[in-house]
N, C-alpha and C. Protein backbone atom coordinates (compact mmCIF):
# COMPACT_ATOMS: atom_id res chain seq x y z
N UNK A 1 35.66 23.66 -5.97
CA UNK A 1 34.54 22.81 -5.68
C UNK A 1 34.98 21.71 -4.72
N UNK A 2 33.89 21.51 -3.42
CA UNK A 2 34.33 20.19 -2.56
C UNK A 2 33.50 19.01 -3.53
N UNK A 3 34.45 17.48 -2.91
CA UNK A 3 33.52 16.77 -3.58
C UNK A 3 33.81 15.31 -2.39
N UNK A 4 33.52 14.52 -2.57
CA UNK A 4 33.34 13.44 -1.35
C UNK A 4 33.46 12.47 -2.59
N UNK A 5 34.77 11.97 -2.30
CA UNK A 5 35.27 10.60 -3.01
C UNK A 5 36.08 9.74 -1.95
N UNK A 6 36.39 8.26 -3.39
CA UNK A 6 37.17 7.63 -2.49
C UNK A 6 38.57 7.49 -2.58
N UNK A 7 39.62 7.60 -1.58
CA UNK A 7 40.98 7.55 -1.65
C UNK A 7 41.61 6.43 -1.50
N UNK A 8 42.37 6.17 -2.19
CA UNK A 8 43.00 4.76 -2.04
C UNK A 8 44.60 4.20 -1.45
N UNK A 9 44.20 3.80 -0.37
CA UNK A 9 45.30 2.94 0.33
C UNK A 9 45.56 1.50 0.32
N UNK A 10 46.14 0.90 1.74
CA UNK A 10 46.40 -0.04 1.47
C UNK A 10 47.69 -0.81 0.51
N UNK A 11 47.50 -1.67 0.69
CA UNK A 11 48.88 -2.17 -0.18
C UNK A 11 48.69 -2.64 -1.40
N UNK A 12 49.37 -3.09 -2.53
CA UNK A 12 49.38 -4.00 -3.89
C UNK A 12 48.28 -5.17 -3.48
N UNK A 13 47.36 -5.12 -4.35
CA UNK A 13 46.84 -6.28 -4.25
C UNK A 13 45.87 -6.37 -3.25
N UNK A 14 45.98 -5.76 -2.14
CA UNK A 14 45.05 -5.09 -0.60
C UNK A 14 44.11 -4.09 -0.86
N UNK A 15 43.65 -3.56 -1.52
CA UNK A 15 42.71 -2.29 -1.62
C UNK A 15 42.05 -1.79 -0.20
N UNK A 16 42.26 -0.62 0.02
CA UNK A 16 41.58 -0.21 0.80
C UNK A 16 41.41 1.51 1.06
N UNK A 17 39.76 1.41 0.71
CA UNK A 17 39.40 3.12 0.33
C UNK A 17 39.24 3.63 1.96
N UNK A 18 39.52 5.26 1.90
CA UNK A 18 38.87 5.85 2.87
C UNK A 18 38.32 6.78 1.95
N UNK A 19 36.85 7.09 2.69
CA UNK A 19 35.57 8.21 1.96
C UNK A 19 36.37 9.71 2.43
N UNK A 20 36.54 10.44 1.87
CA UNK A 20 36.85 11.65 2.35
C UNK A 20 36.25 13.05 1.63
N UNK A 21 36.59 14.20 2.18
CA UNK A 21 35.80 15.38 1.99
C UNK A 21 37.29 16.03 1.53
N UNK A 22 37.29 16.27 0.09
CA UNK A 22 38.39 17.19 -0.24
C UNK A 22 38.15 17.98 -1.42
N UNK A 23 39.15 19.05 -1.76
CA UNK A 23 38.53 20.18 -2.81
C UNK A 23 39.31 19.08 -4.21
N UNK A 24 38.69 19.66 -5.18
CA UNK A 24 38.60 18.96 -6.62
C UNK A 24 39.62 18.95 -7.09
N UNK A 25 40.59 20.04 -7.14
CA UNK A 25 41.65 20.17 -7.49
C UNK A 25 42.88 19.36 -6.95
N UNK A 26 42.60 18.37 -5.71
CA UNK A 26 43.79 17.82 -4.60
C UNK A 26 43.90 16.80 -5.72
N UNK A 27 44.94 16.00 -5.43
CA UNK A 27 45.06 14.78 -6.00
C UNK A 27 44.42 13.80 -5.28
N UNK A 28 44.20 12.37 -5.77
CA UNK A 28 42.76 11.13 -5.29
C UNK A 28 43.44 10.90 -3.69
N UNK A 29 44.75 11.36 -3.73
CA UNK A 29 45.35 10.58 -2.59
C UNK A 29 46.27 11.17 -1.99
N UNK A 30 46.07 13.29 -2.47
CA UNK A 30 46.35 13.72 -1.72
C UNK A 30 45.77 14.21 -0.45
N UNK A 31 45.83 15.40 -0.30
CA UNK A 31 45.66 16.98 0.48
C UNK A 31 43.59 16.32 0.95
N UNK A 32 43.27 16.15 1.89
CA UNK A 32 41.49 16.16 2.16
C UNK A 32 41.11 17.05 3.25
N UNK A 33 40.39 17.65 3.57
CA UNK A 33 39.12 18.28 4.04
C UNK A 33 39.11 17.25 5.45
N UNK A 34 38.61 15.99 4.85
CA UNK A 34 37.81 15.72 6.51
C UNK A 34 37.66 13.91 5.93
N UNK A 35 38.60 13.26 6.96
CA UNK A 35 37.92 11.78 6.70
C UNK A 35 35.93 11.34 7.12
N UNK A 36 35.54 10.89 6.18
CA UNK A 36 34.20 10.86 7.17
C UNK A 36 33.64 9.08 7.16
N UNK A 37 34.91 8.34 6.89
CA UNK A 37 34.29 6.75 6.77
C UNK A 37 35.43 5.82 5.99
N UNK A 38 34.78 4.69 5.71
CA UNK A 38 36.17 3.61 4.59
C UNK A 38 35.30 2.55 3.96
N UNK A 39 36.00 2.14 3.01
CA UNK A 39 35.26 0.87 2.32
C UNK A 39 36.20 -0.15 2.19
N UNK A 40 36.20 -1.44 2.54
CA UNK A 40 36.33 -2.49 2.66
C UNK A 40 36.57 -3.30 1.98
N UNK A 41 36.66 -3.05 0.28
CA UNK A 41 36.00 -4.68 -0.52
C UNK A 41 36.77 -5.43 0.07
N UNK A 42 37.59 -6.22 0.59
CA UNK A 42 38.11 -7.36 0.88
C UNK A 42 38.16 -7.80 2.27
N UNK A 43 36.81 -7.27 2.74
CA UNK A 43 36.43 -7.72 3.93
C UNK A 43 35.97 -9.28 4.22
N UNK A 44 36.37 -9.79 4.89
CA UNK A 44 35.67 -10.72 5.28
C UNK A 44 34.85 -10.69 6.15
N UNK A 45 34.04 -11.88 6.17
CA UNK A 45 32.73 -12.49 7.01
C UNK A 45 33.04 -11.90 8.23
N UNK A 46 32.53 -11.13 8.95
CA UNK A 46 32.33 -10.81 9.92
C UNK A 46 33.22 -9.43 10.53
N UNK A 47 33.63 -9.10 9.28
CA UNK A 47 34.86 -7.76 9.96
C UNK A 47 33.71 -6.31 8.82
N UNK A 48 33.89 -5.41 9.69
CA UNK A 48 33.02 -4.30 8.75
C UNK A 48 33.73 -3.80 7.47
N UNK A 49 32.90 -3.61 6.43
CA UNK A 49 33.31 -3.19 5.20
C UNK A 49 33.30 -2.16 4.73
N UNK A 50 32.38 -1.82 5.46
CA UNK A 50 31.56 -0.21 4.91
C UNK A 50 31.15 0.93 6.47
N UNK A 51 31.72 1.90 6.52
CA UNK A 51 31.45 2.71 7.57
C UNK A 51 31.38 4.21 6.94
N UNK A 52 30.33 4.57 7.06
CA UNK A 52 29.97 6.34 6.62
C UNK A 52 29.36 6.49 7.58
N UNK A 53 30.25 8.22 8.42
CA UNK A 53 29.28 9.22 9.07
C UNK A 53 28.31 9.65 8.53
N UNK A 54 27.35 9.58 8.66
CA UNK A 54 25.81 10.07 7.74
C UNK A 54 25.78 11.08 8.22
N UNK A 55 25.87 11.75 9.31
CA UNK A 55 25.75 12.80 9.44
C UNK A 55 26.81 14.17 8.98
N UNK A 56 27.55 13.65 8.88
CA UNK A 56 28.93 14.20 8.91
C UNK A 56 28.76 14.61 6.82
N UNK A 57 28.75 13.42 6.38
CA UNK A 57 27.94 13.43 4.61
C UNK A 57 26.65 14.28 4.36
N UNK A 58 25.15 14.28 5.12
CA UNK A 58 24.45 15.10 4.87
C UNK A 58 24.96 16.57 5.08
N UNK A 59 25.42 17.14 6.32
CA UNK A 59 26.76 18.29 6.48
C UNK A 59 27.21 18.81 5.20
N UNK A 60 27.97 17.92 4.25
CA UNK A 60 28.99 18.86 3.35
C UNK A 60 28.40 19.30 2.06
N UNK A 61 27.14 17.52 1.77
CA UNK A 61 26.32 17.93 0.88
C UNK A 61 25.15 19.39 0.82
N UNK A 62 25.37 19.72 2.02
CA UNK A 62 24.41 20.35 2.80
C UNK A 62 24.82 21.64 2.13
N UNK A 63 26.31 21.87 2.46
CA UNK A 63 27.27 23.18 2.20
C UNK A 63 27.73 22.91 0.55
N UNK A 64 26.95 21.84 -0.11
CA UNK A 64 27.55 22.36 -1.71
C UNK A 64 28.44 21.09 -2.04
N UNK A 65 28.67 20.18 -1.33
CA UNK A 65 29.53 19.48 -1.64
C UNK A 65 29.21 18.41 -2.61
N UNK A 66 29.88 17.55 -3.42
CA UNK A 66 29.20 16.72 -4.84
C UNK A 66 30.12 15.16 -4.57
N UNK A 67 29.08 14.26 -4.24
CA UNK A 67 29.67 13.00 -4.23
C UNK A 67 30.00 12.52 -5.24
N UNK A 68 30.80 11.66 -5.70
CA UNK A 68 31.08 10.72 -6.62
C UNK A 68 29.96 9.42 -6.63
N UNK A 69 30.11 9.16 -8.05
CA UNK A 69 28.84 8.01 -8.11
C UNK A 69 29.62 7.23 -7.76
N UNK A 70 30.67 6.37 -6.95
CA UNK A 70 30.81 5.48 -6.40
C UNK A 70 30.44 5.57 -5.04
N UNK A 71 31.00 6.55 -4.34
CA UNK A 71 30.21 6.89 -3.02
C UNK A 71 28.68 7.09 -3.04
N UNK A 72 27.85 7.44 -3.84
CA UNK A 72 26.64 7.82 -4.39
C UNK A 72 25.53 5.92 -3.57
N UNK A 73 26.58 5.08 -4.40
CA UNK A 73 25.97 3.68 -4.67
C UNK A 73 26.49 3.06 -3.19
N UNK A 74 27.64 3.33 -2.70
CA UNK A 74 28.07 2.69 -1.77
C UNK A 74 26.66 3.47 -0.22
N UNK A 75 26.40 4.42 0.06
CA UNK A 75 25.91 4.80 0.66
C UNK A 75 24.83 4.17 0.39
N UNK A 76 23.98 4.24 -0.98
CA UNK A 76 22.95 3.59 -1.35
C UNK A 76 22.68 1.68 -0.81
N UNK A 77 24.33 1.43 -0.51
CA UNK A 77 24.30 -0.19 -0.24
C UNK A 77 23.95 -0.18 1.07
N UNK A 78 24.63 0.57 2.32
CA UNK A 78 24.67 0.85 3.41
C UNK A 78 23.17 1.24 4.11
N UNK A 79 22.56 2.06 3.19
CA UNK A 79 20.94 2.32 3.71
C UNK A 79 20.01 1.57 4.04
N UNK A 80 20.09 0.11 3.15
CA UNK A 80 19.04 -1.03 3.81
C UNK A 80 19.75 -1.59 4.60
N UNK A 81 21.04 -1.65 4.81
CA UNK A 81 21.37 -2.59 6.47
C UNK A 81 20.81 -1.61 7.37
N UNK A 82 21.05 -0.22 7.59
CA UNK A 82 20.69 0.54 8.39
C UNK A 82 19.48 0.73 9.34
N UNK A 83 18.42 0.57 7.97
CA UNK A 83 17.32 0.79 8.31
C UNK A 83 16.45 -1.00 8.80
């Protein structure tokens, strides 16, 4: 099964996710499919926090793929700046 979660980098204390497209079985922070974006929390004022290919996400969901409810909500945050 593909699924679209978030992977975690960054340093101690630094968090920093990238959204990616990988099969279920990889580890959170191994082996992925396809970067398609990143999340930010410790962004500051004026630097971006949140970046998803939308198109690239409708795509995998398209082919079967299963987001995580954190990506689920984060996309959900991203939709009213958008629009």
């Amino acid at each position: 099964m593909v699924v679209i979660r978030l992977s975690r980098g960054g340093s101690k204390h630094r968090p920093f996710f990238n959204i990616v497209v990988a099969d279920k079985r990889d580890r959170r922070d191994g082996r992925f499919i396809e970067r398609i974006g990143f999340y930010n929390p410790l962004a500051k004022e004026g630097e971006e926090g949140l970046r998803v290919a939308m198109d690239r996400l409708t795509h995998w969901q398209g082919v079967g793929a299963q987001a995580s409810p954190t990506v689920v909500r984060l996309v959900k945050q991203q939709a009213p700046a958008a629009a």
